[in-house]
PDB file of N, CA and C in Angstrom:
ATOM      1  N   UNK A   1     -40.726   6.167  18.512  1.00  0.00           N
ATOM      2  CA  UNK A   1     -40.029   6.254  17.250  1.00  0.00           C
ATOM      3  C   UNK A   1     -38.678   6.943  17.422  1.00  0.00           C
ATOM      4  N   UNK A   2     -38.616   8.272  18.316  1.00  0.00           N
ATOM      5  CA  UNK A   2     -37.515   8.530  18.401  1.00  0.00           C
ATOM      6  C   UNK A   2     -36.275   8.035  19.246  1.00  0.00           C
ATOM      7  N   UNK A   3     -36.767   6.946  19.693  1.00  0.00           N
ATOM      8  CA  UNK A   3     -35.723   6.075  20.751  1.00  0.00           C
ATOM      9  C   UNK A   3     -35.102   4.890  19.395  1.00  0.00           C
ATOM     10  N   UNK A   4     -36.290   4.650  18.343  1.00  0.00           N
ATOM     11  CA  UNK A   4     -35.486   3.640  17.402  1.00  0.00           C
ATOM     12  C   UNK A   4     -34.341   4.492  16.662  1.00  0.00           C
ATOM     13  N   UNK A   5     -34.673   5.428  16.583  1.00  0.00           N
ATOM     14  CA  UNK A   5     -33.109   6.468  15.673  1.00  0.00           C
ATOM     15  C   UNK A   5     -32.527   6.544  16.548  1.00  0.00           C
ATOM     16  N   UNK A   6     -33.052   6.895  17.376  1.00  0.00           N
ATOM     17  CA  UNK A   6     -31.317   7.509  18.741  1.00  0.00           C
ATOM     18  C   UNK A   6     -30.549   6.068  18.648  1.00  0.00           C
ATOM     19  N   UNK A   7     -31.382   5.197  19.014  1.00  0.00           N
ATOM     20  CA  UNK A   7     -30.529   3.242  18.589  1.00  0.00           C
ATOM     21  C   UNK A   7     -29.770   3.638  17.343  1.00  0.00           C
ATOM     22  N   UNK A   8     -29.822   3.731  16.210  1.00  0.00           N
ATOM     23  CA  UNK A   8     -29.487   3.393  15.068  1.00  0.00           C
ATOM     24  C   UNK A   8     -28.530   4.870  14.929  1.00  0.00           C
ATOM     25  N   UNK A   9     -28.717   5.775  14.838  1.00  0.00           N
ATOM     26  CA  UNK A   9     -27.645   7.154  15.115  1.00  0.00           C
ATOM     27  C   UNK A   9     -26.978   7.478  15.919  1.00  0.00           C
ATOM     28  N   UNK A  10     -27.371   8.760  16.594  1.00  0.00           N
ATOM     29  CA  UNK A  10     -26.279   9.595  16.932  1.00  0.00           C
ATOM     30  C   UNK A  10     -26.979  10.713  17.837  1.00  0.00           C
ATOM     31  N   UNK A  11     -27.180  11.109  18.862  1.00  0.00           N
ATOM     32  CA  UNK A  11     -27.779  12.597  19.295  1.00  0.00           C
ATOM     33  C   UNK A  11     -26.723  13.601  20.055  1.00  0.00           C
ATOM     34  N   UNK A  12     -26.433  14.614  19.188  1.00  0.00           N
ATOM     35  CA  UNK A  12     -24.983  15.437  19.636  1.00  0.00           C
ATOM     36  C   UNK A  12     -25.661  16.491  19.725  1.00  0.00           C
ATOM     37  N   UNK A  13     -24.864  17.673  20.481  1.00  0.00           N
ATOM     38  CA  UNK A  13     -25.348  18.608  20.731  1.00  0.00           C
ATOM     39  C   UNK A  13     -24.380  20.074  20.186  1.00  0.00           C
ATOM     40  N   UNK A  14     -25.186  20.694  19.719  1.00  0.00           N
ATOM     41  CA  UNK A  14     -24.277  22.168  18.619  1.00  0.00           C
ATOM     42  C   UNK A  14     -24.662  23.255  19.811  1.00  0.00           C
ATOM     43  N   UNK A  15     -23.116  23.883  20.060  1.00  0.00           N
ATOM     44  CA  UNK A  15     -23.324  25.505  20.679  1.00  0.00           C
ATOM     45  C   UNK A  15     -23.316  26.283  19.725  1.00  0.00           C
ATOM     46  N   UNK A  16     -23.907  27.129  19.912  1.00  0.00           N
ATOM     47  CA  UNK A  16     -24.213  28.406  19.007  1.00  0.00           C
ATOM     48  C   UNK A  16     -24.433  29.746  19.533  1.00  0.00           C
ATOM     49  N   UNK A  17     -24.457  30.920  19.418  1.00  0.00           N
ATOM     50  CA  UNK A  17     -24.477  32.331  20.171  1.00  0.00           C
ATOM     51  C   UNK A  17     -25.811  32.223  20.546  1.00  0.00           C
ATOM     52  N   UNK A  18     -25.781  32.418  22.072  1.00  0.00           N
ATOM     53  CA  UNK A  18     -27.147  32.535  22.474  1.00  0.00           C
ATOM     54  C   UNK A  18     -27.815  33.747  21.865  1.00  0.00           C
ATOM     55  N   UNK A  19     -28.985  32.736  21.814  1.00  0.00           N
ATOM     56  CA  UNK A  19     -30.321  33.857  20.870  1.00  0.00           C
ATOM     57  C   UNK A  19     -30.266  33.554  19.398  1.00  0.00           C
ATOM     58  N   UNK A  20     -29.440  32.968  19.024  1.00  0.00           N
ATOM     59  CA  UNK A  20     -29.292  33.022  17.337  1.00  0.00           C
ATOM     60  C   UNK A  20     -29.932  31.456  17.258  1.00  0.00           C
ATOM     61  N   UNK A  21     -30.116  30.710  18.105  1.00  0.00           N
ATOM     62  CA  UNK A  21     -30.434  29.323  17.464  1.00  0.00           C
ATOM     63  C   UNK A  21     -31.324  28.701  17.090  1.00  0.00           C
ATOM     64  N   UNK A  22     -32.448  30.023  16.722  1.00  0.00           N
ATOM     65  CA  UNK A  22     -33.279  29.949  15.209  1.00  0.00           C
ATOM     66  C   UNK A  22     -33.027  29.711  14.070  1.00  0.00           C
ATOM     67  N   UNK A  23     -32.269  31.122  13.798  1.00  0.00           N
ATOM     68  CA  UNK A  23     -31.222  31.350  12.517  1.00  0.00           C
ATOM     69  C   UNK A  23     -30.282  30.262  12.429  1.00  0.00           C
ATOM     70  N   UNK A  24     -29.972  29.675  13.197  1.00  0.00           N
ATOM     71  CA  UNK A  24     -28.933  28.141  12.689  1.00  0.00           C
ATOM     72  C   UNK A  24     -30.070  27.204  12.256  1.00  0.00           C
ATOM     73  N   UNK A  25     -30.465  26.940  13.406  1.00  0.00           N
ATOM     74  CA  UNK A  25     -31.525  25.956  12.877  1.00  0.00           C
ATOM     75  C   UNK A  25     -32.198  25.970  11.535  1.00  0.00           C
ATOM     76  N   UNK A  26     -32.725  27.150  11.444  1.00  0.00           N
ATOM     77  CA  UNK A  26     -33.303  27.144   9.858  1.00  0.00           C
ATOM     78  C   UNK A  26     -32.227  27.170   9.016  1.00  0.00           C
ATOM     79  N   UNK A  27     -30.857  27.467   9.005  1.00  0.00           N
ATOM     80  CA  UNK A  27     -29.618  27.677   7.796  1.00  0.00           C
ATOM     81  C   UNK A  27     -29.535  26.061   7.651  1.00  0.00           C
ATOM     82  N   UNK A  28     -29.401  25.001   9.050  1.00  0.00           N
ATOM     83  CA  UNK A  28     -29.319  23.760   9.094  1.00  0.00           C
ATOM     84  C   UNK A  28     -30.746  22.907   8.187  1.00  0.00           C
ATOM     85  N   UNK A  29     -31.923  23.355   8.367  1.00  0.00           N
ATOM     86  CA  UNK A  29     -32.892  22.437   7.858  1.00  0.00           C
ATOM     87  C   UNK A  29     -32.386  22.670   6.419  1.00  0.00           C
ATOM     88  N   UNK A  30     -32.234  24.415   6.095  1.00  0.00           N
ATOM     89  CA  UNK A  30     -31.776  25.038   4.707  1.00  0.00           C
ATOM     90  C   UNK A  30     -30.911  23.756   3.952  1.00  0.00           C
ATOM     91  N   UNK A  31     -29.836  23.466   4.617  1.00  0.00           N
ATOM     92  CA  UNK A  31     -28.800  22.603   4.118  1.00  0.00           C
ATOM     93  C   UNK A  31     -29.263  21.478   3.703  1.00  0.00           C
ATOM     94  N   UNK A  32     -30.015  20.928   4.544  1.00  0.00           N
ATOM     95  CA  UNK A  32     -29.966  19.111   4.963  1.00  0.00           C
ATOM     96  C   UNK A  32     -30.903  19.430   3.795  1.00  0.00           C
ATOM     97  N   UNK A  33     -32.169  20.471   3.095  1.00  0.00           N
ATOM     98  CA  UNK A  33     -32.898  19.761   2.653  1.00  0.00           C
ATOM     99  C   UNK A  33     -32.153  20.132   0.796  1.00  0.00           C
ATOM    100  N   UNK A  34     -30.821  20.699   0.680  1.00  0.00           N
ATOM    101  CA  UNK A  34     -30.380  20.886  -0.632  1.00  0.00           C
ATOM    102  C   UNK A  34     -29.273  19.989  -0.547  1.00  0.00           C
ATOM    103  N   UNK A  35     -29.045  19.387   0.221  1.00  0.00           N
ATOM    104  CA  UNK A  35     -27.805  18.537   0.125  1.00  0.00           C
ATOM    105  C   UNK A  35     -27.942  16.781   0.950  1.00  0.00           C
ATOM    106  N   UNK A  36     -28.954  16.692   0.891  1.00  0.00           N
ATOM    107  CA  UNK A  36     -29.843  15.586   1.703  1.00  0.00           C
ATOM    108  C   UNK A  36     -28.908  14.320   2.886  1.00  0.00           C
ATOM    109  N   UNK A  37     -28.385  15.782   3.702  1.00  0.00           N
ATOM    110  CA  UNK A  37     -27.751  14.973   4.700  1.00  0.00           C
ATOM    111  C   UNK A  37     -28.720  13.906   5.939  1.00  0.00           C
ATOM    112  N   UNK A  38     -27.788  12.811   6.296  1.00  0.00           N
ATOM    113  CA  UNK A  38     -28.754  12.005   6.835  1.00  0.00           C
ATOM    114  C   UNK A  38     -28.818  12.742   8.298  1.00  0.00           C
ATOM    115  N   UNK A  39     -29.683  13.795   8.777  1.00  0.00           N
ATOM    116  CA  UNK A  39     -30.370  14.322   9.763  1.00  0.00           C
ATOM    117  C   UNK A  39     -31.434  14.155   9.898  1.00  0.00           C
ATOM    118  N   UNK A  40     -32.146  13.369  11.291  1.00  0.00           N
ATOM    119  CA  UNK A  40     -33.302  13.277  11.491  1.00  0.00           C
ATOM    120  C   UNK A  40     -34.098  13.878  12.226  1.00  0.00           C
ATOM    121  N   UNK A  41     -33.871  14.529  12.957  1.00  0.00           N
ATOM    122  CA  UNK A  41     -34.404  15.597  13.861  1.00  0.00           C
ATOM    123  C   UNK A  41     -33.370  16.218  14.834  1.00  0.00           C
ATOM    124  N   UNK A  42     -34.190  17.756  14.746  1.00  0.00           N
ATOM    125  CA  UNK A  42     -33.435  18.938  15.581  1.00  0.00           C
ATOM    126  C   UNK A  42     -34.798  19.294  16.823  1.00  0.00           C
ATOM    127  N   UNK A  43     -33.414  19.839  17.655  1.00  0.00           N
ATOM    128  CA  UNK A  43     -34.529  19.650  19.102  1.00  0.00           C
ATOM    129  C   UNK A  43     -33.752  21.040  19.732  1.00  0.00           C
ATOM    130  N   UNK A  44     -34.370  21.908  19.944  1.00  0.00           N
ATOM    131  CA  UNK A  44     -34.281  23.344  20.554  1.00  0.00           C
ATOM    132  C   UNK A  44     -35.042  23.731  22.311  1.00  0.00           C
ATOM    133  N   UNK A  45     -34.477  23.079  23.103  1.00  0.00           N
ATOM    134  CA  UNK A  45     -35.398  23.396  24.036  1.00  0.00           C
ATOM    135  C   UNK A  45     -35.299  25.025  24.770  1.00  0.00           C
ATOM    136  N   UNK A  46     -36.461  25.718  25.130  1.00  0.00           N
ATOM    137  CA  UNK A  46     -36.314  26.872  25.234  1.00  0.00           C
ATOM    138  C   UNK A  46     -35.608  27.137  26.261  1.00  0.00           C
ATOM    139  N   UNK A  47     -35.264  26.042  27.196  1.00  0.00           N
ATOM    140  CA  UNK A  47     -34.454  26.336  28.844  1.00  0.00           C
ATOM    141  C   UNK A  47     -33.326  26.324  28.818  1.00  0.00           C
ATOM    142  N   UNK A  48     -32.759  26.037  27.599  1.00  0.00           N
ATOM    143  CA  UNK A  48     -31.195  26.058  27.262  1.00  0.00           C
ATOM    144  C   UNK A  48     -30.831  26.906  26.190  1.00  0.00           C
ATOM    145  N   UNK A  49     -30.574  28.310  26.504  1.00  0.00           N
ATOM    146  CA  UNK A  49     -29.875  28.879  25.800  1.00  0.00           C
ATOM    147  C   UNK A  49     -28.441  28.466  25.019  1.00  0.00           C
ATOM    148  N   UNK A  50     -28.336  28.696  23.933  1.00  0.00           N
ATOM    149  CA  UNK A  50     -27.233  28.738  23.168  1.00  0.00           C
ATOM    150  C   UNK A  50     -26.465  27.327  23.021  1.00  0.00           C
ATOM    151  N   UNK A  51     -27.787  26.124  22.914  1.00  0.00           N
ATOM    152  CA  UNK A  51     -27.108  25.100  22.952  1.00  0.00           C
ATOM    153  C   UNK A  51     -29.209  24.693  21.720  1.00  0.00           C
ATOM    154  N   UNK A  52     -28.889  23.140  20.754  1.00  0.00           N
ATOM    155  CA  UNK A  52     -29.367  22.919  20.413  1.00  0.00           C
ATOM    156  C   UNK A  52     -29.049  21.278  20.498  1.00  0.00           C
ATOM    157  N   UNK A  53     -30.261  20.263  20.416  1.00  0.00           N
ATOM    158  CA  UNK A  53     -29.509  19.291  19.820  1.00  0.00           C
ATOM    159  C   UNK A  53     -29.972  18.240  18.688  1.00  0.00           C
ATOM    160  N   UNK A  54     -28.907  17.633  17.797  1.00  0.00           N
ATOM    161  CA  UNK A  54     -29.108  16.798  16.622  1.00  0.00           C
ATOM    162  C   UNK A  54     -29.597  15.431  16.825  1.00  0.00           C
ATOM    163  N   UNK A  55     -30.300  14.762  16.029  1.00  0.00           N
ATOM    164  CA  UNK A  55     -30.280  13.489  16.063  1.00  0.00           C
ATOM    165  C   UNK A  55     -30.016  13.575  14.205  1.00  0.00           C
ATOM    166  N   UNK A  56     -28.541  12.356  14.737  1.00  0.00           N
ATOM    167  CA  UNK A  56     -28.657  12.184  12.951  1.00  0.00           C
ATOM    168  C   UNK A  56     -27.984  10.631  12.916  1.00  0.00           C
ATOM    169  N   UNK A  57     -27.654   9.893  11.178  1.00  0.00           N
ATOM    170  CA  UNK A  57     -26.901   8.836  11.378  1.00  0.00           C
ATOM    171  C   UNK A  57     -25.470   9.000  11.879  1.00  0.00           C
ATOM    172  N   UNK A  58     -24.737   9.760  11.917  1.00  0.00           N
ATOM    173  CA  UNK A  58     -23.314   9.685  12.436  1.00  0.00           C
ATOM    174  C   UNK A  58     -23.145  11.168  12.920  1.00  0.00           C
ATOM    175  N   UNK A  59     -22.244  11.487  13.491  1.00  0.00           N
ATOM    176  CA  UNK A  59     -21.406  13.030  13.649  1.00  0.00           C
ATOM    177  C   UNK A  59     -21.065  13.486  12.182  1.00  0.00           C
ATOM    178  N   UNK A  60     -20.721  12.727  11.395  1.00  0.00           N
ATOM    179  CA  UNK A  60     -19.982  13.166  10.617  1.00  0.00           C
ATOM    180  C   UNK A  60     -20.844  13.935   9.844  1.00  0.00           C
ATOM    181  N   UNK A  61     -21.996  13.875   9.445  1.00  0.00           N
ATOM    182  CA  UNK A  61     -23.475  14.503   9.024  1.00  0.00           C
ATOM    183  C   UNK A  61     -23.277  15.658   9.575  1.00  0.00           C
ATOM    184  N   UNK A  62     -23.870  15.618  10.443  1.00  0.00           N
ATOM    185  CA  UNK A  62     -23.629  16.715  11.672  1.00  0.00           C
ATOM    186  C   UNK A  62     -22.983  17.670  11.587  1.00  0.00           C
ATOM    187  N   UNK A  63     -21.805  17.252  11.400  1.00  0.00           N
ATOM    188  CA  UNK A  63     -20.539  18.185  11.341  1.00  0.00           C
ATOM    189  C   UNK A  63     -20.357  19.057   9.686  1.00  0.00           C
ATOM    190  N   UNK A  64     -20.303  18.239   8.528  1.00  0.00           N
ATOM    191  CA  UNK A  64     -20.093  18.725   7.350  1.00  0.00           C
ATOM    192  C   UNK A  64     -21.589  19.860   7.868  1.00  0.00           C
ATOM    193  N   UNK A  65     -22.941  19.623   7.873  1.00  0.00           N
ATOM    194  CA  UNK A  65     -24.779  20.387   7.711  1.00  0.00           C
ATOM    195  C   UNK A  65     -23.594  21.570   8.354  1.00  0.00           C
ATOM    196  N   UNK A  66     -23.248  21.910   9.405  1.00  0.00           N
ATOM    197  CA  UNK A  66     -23.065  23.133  10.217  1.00  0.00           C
ATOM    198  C   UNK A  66     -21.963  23.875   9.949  1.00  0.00           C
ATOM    199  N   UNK A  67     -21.203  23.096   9.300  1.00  0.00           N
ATOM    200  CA  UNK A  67     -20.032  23.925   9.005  1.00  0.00           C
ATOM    201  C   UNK A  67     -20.274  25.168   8.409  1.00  0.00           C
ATOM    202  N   UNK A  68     -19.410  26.312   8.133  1.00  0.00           N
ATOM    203  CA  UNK A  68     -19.599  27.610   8.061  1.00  0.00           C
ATOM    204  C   UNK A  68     -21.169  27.964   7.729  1.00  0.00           C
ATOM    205  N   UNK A  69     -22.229  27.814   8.547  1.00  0.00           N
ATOM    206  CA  UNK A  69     -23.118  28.127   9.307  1.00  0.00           C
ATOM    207  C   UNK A  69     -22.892  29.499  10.440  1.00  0.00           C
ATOM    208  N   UNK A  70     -23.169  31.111  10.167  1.00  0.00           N
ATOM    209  CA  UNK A  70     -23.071  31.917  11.316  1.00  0.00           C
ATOM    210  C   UNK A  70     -23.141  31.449  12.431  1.00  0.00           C
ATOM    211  N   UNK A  71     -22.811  32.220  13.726  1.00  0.00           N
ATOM    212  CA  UNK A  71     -23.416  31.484  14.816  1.00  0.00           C
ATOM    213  C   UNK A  71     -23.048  30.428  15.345  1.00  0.00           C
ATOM    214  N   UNK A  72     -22.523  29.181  14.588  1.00  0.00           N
ATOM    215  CA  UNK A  72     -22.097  28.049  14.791  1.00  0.00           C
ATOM    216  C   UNK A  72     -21.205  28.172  15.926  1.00  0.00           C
ATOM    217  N   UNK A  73     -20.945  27.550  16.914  1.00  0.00           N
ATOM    218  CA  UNK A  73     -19.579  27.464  18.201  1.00  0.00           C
ATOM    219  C   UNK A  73     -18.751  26.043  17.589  1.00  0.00           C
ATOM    220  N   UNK A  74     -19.585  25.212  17.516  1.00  0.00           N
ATOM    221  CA  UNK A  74     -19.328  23.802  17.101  1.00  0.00           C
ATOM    222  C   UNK A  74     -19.784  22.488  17.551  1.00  0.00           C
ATOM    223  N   UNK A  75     -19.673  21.360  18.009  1.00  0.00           N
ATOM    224  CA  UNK A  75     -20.207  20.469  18.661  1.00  0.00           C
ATOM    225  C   UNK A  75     -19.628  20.702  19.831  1.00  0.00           C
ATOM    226  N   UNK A  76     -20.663  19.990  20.492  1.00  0.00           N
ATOM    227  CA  UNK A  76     -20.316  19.757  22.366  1.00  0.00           C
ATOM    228  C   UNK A  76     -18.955  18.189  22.539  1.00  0.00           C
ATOM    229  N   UNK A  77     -18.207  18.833  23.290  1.00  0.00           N
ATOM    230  CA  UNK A  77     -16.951  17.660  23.014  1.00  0.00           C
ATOM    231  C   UNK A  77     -16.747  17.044  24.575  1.00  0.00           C
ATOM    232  N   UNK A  78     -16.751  15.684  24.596  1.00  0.00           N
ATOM    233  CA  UNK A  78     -16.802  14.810  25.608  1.00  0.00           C
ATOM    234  C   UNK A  78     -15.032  15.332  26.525  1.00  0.00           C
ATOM    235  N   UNK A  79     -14.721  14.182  27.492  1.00  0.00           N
ATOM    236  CA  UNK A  79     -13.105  14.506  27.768  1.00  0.00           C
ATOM    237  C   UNK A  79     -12.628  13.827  26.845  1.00  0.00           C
ATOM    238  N   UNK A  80     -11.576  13.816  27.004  1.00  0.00           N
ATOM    239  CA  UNK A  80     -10.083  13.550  25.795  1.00  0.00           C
ATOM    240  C   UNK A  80     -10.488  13.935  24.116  1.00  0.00           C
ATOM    241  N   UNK A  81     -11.509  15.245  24.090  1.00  0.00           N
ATOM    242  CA  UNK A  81     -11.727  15.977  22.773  1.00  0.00           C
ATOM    243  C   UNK A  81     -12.294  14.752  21.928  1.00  0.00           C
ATOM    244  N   UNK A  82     -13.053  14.245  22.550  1.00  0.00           N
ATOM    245  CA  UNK A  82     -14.016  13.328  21.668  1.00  0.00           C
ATOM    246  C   UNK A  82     -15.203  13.671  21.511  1.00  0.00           C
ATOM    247  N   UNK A  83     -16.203  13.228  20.660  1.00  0.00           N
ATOM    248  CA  UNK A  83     -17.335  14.162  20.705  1.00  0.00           C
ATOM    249  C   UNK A  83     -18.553  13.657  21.581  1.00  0.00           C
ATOM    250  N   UNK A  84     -19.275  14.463  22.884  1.00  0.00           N
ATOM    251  CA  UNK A  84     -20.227  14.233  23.690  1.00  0.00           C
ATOM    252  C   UNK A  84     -21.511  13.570  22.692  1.00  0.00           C
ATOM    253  N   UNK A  85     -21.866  12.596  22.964  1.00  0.00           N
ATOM    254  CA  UNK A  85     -23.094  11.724  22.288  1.00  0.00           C
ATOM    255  C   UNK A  85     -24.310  12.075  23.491  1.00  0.00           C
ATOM    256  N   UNK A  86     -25.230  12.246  22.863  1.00  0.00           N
ATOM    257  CA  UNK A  86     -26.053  12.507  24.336  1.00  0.00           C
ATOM    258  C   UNK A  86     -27.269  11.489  24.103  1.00  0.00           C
ATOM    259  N   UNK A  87     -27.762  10.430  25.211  1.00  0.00           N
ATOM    260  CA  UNK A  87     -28.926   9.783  24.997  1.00  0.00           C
ATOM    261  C   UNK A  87     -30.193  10.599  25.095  1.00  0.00           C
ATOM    262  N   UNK A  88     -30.717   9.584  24.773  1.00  0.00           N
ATOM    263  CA  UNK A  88     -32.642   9.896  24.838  1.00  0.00           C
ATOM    264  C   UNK A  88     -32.632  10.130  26.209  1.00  0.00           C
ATOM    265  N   UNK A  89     -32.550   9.635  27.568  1.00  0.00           N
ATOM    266  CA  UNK A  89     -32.604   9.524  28.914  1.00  0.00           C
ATOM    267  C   UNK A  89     -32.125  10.966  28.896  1.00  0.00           C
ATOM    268  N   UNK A  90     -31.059  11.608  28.430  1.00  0.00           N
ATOM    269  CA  UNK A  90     -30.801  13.239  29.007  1.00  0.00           C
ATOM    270  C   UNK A  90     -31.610  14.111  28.519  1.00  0.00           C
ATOM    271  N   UNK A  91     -32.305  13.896  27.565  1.00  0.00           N
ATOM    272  CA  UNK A  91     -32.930  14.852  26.966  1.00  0.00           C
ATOM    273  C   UNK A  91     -34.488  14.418  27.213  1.00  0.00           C
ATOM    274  N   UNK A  92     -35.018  13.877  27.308  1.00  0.00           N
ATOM    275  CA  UNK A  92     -36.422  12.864  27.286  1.00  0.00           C
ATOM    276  C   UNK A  92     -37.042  14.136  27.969  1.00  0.00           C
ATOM    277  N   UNK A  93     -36.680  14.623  29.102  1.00  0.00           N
ATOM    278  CA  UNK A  93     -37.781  15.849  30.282  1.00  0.00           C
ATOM    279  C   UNK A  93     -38.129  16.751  29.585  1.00  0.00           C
ATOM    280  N   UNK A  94     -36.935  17.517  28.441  1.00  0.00           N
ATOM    281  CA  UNK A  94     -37.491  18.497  27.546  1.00  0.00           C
ATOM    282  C   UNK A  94     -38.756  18.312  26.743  1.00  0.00           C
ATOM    283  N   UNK A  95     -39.300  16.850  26.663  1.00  0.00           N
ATOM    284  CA  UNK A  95     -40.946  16.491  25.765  1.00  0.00           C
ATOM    285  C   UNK A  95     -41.863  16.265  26.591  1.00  0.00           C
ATOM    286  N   UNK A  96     -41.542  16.239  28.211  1.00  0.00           N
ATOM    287  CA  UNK A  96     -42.842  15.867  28.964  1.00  0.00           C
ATOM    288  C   UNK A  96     -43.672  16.952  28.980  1.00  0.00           C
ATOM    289  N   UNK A  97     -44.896  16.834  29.131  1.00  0.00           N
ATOM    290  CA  UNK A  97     -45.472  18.042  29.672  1.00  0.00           C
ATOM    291  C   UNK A  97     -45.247  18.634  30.324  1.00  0.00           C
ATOM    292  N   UNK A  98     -45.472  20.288  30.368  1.00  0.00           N
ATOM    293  CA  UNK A  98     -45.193  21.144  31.123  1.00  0.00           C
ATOM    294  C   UNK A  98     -46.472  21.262  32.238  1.00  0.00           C
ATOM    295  N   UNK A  99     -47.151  21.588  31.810  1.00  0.00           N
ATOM    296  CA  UNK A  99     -48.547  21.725  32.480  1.00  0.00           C
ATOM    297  C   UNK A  99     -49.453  20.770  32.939  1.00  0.00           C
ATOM    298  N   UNK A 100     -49.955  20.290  34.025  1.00  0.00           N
ATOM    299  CA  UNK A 100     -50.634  19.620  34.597  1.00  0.00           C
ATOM    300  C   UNK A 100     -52.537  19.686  34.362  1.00  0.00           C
ATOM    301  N   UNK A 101     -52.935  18.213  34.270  1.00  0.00           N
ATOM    302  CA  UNK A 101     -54.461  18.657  34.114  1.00  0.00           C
ATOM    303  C   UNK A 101     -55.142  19.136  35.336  1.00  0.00           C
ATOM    304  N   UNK A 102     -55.851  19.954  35.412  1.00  0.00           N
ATOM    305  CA  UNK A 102     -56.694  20.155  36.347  1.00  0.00           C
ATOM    306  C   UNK A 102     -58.293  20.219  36.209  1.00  0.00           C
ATOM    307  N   UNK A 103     -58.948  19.644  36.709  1.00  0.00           N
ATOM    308  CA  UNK A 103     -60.060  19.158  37.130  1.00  0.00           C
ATOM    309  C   UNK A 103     -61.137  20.312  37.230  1.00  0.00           C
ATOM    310  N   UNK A 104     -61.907  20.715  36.388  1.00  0.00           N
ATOM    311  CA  UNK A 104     -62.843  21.712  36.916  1.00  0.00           C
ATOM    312  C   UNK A 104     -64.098  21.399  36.577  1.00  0.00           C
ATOM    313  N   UNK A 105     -64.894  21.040  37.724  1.00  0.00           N
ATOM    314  CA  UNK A 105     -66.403  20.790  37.587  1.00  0.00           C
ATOM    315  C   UNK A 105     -67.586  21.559  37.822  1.00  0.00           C
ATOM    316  N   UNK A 106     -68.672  21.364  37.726  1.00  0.00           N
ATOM    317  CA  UNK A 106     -69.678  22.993  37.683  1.00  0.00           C
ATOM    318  C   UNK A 106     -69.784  23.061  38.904  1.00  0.00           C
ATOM    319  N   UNK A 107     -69.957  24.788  38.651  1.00  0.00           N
ATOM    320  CA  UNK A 107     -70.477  25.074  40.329  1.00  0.00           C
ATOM    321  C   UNK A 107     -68.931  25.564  40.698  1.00  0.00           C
ATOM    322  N   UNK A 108     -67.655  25.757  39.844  1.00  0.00           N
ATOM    323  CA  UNK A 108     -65.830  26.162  40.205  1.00  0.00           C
ATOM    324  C   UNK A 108     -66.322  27.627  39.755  1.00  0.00           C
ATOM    325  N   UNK A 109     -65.504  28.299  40.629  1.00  0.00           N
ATOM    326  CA  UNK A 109     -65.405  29.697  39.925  1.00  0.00           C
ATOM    327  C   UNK A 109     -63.972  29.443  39.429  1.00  0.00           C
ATOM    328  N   UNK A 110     -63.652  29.852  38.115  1.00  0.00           N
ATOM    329  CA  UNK A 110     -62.806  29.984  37.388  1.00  0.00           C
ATOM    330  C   UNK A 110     -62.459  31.808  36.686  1.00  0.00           C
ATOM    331  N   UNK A 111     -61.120  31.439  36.973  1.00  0.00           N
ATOM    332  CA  UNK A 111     -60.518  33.244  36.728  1.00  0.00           C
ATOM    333  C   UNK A 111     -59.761  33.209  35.216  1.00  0.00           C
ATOM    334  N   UNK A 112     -59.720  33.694  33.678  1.00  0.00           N
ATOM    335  CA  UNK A 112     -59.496  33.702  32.786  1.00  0.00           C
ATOM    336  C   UNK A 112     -58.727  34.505  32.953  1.00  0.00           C
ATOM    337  N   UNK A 113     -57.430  34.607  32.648  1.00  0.00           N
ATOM    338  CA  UNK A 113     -56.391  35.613  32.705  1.00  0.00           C
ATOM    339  C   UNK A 113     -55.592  36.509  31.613  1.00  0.00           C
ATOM    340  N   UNK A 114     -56.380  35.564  30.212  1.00  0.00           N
ATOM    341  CA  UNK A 114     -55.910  35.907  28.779  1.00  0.00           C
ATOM    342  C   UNK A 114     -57.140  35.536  27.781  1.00  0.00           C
ATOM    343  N   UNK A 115     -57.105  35.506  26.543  1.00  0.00           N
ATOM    344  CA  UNK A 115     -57.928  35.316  25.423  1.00  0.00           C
ATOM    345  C   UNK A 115     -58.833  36.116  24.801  1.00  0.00           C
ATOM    346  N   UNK A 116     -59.727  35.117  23.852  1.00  0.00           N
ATOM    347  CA  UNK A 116     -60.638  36.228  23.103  1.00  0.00           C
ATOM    348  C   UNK A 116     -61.833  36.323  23.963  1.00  0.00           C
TER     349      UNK A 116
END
C-alpha cells in the first residue's frame, strides 16, 4: 500500500534539531489533522537523528503542515536547490525486521535476560 502513494505523491524528508523530532512530529499530525492537509504518512526512524520523513500528495503540503513549527530546519534540498524526493527503495530497510527468528526446541537451555 505504501509503494501505491509513494506512486501517486511525494516522499521528502524534514531536518529538525536532533532529539526534538517527536515534538515536530506530533505539532505536524497536530496540523494536518485541523487543517486537513493531504499527508499520508510520517516515518521517524530511530537511526537517523534529526532527520524525519513525509509521504504526502505534493511538497507543497509538506511545506505550508511545517512551517513555523519549532524545531523545524526545513526540507532536505536536492543540487541546484531543488527539493530531494526520496523513493520507497531508500527508505524500505528502515521496515524490515530487525531481529531474526530463532529456533528453540526442547531439551535448549535458554537464558532470559529481562521480563516478568
Amino acid at each position: 500500500m505504501a509503494e501505491e502513494l509513494a506512486k501517486n505523491g511525494t516522499i521528502l524528508a524534514v531536518r529538525t534539531t536532533s532529539g526534538r523530532e517527536r515534538q515536530v512530529i506530533d505539532k505536524l499530525i497536530s496540523n494536518v489533522k485541523k487543517k486537513g492537509y493531504n499527508i499520508y504518512s510520517i516515518v521517524s526512524p530511530n537511526e537517523i537523528k534529526g532527520y524525519f520523513f513525509v509521504e504526502a500528495e505534493n511538497a507543497d503540503d509538506v511545506r505550508v503542515a511545517i512551517y513555523g513549527i519549532p524545531h523545524v530546519k526545513g526540507l532536505i534540498e536536492g543540487r541546484e536547490h531543488d527539493l530531494k524526493e526520496i523513493s520507497m527503495k531508500e527508505i524500505e530497510h528502515f521496515f524490515a525486521p530487525i531481529s531474526e527468528v530463532i529456533n528453540v526446541e526442547e531439551q535448549d537451555i535458554v537464558e532470559l535476560t529481562s521480563g516478568p
